[in-house]
PDB file of N, CA and C in Angstrom:
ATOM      1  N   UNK A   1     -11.429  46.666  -2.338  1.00  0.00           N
ATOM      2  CA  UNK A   1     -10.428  45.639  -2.145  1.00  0.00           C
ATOM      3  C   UNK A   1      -9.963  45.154  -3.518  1.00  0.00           C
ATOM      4  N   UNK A   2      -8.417  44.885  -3.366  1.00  0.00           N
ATOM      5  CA  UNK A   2      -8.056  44.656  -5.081  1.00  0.00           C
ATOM      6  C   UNK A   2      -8.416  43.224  -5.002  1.00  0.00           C
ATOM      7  N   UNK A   3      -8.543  42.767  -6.314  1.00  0.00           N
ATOM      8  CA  UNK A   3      -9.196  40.871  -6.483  1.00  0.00           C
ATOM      9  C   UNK A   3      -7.668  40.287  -5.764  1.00  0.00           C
ATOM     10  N   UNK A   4      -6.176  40.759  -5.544  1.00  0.00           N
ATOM     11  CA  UNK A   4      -5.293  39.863  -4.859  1.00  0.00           C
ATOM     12  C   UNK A   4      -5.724  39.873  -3.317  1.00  0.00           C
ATOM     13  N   UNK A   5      -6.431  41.012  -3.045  1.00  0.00           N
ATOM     14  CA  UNK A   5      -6.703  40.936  -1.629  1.00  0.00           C
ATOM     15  C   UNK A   5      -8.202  40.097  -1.370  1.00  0.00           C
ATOM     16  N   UNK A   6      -8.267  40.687  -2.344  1.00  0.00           N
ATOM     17  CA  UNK A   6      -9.916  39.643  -2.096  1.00  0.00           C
ATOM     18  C   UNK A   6      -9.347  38.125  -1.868  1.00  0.00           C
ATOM     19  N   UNK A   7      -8.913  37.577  -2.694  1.00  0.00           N
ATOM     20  CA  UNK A   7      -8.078  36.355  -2.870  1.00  0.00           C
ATOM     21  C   UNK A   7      -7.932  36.093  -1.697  1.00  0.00           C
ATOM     22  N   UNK A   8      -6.706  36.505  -1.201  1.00  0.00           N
ATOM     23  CA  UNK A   8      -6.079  36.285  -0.224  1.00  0.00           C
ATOM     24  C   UNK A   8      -6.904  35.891   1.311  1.00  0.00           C
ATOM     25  N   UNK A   9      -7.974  37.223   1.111  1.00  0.00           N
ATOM     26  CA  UNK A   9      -8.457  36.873   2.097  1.00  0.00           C
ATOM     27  C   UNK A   9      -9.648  35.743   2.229  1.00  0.00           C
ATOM     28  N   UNK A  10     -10.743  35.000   0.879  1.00  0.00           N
ATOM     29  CA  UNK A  10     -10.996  34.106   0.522  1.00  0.00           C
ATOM     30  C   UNK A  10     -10.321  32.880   1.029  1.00  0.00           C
ATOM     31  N   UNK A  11      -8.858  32.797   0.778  1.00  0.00           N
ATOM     32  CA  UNK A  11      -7.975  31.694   1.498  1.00  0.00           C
ATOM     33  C   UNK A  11      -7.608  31.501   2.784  1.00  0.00           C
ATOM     34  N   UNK A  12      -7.780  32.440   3.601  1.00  0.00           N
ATOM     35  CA  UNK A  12      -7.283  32.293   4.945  1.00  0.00           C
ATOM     36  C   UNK A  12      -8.669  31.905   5.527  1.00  0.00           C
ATOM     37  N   UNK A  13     -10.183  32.652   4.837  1.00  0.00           N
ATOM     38  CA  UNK A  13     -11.642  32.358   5.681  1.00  0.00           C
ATOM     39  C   UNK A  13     -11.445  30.469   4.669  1.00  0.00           C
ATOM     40  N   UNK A  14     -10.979  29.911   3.795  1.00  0.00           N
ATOM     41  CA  UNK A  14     -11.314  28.861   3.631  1.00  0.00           C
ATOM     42  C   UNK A  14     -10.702  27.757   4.755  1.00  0.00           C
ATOM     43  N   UNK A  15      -9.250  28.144   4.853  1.00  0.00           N
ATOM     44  CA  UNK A  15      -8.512  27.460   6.132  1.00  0.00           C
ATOM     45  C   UNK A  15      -9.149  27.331   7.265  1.00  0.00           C
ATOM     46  N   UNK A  16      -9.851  28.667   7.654  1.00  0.00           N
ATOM     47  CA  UNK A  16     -10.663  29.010   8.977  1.00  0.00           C
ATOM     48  C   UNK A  16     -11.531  28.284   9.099  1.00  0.00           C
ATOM     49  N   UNK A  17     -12.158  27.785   8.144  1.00  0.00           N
ATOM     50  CA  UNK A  17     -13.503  26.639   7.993  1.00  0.00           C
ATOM     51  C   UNK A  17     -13.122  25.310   8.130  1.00  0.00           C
ATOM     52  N   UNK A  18     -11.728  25.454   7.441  1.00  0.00           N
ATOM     53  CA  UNK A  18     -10.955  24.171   7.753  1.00  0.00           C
ATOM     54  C   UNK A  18     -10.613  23.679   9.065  1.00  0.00           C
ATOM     55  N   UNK A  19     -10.052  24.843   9.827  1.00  0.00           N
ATOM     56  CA  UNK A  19      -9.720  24.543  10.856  1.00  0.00           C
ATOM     57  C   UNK A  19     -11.145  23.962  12.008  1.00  0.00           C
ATOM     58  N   UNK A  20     -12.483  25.312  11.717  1.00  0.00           N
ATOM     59  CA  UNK A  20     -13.528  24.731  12.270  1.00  0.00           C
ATOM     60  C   UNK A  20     -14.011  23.160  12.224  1.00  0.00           C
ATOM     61  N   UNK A  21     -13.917  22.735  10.968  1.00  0.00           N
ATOM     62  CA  UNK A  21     -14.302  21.567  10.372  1.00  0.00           C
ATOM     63  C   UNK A  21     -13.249  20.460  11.512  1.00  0.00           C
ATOM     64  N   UNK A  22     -12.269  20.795  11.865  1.00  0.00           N
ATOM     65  CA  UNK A  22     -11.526  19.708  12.223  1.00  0.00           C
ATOM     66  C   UNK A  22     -11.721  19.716  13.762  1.00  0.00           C
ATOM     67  N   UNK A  23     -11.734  20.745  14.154  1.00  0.00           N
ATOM     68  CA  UNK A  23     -12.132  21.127  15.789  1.00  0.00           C
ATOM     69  C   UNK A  23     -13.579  20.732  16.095  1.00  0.00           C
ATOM     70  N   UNK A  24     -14.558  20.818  15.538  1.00  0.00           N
ATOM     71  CA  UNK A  24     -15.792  20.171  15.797  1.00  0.00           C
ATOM     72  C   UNK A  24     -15.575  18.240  15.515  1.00  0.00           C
ATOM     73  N   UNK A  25     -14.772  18.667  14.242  1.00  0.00           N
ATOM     74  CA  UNK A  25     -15.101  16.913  14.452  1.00  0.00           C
ATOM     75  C   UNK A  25     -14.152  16.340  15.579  1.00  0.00           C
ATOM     76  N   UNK A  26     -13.321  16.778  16.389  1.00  0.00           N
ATOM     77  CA  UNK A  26     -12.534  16.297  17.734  1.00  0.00           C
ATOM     78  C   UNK A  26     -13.476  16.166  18.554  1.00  0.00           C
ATOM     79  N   UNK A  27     -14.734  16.823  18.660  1.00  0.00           N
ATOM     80  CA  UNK A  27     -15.145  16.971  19.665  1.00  0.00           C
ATOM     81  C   UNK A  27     -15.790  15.183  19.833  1.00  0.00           C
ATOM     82  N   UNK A  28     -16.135  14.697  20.978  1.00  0.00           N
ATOM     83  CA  UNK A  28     -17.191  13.552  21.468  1.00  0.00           C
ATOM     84  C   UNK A  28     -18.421  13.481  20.668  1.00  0.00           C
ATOM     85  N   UNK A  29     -19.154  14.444  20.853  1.00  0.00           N
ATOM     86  CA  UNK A  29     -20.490  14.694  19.709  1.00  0.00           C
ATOM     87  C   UNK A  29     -20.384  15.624  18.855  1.00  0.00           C
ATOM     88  N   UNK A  30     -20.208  15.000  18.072  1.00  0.00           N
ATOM     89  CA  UNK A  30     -20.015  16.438  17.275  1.00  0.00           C
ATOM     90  C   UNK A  30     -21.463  16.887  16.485  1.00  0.00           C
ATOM     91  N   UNK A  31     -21.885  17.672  15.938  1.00  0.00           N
ATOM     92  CA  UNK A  31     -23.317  17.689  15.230  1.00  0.00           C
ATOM     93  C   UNK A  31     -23.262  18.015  13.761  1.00  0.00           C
ATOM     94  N   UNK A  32     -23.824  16.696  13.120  1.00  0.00           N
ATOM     95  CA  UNK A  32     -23.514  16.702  12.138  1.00  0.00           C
ATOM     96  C   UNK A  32     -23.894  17.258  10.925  1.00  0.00           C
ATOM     97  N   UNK A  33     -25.194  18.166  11.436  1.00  0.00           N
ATOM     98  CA  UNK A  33     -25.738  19.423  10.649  1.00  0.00           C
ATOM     99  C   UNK A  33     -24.945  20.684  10.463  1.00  0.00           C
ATOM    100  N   UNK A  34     -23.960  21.053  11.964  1.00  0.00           N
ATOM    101  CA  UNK A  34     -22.804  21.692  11.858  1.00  0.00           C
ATOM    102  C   UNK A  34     -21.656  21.605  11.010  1.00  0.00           C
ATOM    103  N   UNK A  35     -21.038  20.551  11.324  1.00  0.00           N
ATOM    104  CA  UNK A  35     -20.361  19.788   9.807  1.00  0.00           C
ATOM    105  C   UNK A  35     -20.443  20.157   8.684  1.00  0.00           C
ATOM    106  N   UNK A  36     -21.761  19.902   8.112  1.00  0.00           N
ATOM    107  CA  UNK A  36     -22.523  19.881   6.629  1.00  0.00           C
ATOM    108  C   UNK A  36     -22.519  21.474   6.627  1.00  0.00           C
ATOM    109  N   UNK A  37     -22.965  22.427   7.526  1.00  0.00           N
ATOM    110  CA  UNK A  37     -22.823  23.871   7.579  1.00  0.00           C
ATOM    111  C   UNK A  37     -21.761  24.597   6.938  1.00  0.00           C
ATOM    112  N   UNK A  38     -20.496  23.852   7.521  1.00  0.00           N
ATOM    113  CA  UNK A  38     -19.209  24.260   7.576  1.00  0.00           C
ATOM    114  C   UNK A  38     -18.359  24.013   6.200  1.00  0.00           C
ATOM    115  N   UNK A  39     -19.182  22.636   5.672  1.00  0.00           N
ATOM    116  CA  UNK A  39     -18.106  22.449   4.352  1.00  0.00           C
ATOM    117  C   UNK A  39     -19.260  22.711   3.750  1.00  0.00           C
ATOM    118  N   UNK A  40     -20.455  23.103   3.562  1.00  0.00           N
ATOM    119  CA  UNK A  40     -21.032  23.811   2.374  1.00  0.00           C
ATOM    120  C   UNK A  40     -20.323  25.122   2.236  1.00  0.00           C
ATOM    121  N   UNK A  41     -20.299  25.920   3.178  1.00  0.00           N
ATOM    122  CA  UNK A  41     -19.378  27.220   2.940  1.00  0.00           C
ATOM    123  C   UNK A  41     -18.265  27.228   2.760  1.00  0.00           C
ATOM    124  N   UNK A  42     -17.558  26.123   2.958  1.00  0.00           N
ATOM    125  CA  UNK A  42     -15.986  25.804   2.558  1.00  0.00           C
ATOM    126  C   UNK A  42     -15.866  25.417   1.275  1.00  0.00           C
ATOM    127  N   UNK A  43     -16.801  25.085   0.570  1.00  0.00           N
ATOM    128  CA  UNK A  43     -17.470  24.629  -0.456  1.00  0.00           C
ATOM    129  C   UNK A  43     -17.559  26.131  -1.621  1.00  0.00           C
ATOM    130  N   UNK A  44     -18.513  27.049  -1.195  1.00  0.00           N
ATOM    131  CA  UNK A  44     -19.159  27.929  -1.646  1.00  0.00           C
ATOM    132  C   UNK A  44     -17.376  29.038  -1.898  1.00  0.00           C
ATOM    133  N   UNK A  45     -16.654  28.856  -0.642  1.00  0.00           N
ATOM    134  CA  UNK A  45     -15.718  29.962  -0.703  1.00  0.00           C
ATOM    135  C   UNK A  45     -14.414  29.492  -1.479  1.00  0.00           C
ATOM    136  N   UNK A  46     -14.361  28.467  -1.663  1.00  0.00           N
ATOM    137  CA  UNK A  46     -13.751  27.909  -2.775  1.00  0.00           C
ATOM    138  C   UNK A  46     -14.129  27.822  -4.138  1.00  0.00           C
ATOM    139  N   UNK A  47     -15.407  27.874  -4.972  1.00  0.00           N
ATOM    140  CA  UNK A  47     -16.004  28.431  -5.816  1.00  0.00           C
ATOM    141  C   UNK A  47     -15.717  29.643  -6.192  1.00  0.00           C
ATOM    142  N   UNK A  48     -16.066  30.235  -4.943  1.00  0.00           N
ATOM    143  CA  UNK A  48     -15.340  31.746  -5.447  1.00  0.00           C
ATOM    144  C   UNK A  48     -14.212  32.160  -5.539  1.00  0.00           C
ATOM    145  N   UNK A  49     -13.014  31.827  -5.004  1.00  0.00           N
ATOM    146  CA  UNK A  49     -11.986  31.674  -5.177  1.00  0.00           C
ATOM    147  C   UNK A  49     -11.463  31.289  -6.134  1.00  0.00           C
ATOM    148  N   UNK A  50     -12.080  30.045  -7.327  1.00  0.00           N
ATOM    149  CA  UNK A  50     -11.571  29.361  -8.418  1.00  0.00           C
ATOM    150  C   UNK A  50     -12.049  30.479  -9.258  1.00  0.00           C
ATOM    151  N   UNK A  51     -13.228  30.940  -9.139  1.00  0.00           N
ATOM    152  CA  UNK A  51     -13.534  32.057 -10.549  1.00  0.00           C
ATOM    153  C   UNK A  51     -12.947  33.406  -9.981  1.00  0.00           C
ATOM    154  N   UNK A  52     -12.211  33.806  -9.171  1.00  0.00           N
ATOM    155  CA  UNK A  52     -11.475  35.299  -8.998  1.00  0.00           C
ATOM    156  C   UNK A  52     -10.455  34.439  -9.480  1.00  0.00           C
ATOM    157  N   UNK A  53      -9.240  33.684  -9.110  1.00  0.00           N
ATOM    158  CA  UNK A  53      -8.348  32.763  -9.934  1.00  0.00           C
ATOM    159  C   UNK A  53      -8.056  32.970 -11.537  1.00  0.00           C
ATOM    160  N   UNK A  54      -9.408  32.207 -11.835  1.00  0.00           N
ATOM    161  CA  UNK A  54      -9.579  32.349 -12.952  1.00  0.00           C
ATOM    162  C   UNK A  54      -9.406  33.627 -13.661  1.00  0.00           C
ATOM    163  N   UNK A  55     -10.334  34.486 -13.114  1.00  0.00           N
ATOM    164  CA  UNK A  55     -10.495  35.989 -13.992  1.00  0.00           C
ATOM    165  C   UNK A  55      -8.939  36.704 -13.624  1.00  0.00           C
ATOM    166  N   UNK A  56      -8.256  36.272 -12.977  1.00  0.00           N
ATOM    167  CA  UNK A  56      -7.019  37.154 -12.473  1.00  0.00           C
ATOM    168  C   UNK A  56      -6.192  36.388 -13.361  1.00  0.00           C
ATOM    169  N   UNK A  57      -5.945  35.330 -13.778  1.00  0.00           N
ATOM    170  CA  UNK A  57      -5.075  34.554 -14.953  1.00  0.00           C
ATOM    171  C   UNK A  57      -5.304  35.394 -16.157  1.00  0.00           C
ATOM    172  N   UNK A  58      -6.955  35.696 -16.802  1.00  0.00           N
ATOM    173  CA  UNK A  58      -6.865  35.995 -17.876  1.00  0.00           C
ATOM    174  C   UNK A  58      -6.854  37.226 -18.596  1.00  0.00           C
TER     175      UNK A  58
END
């Protein structure tokens, strides 16, 4: 995979987490270990994203 595709696809699984993140918290109970699940890896895939970023700038 070229690093633009890598990229790319990095951004759409970060949205996807996003979107999870917002659909659990609609819910009545939501669980809040799930939550914390969801934006640690939303977390983690944005990390990686800033250093492919990075290395593709320079």
């Amino acid at each position: 995979m070229t690093t633009e595709g890598h990229i790319a696809a990095l951004e759409r699984r970060h949205r996807e987490l996003d979107q999870q993140i917002e659909e659990e918290l609609g819910h009545a109970s939501y669980d809040d270990l799930q939550i914390a699940a969801l934006k640690r890896k939303k977390l983690e895939v944005k990390d990686e994203l800033a250093k492919l970023q990075a290395g593709a700038a320079a």
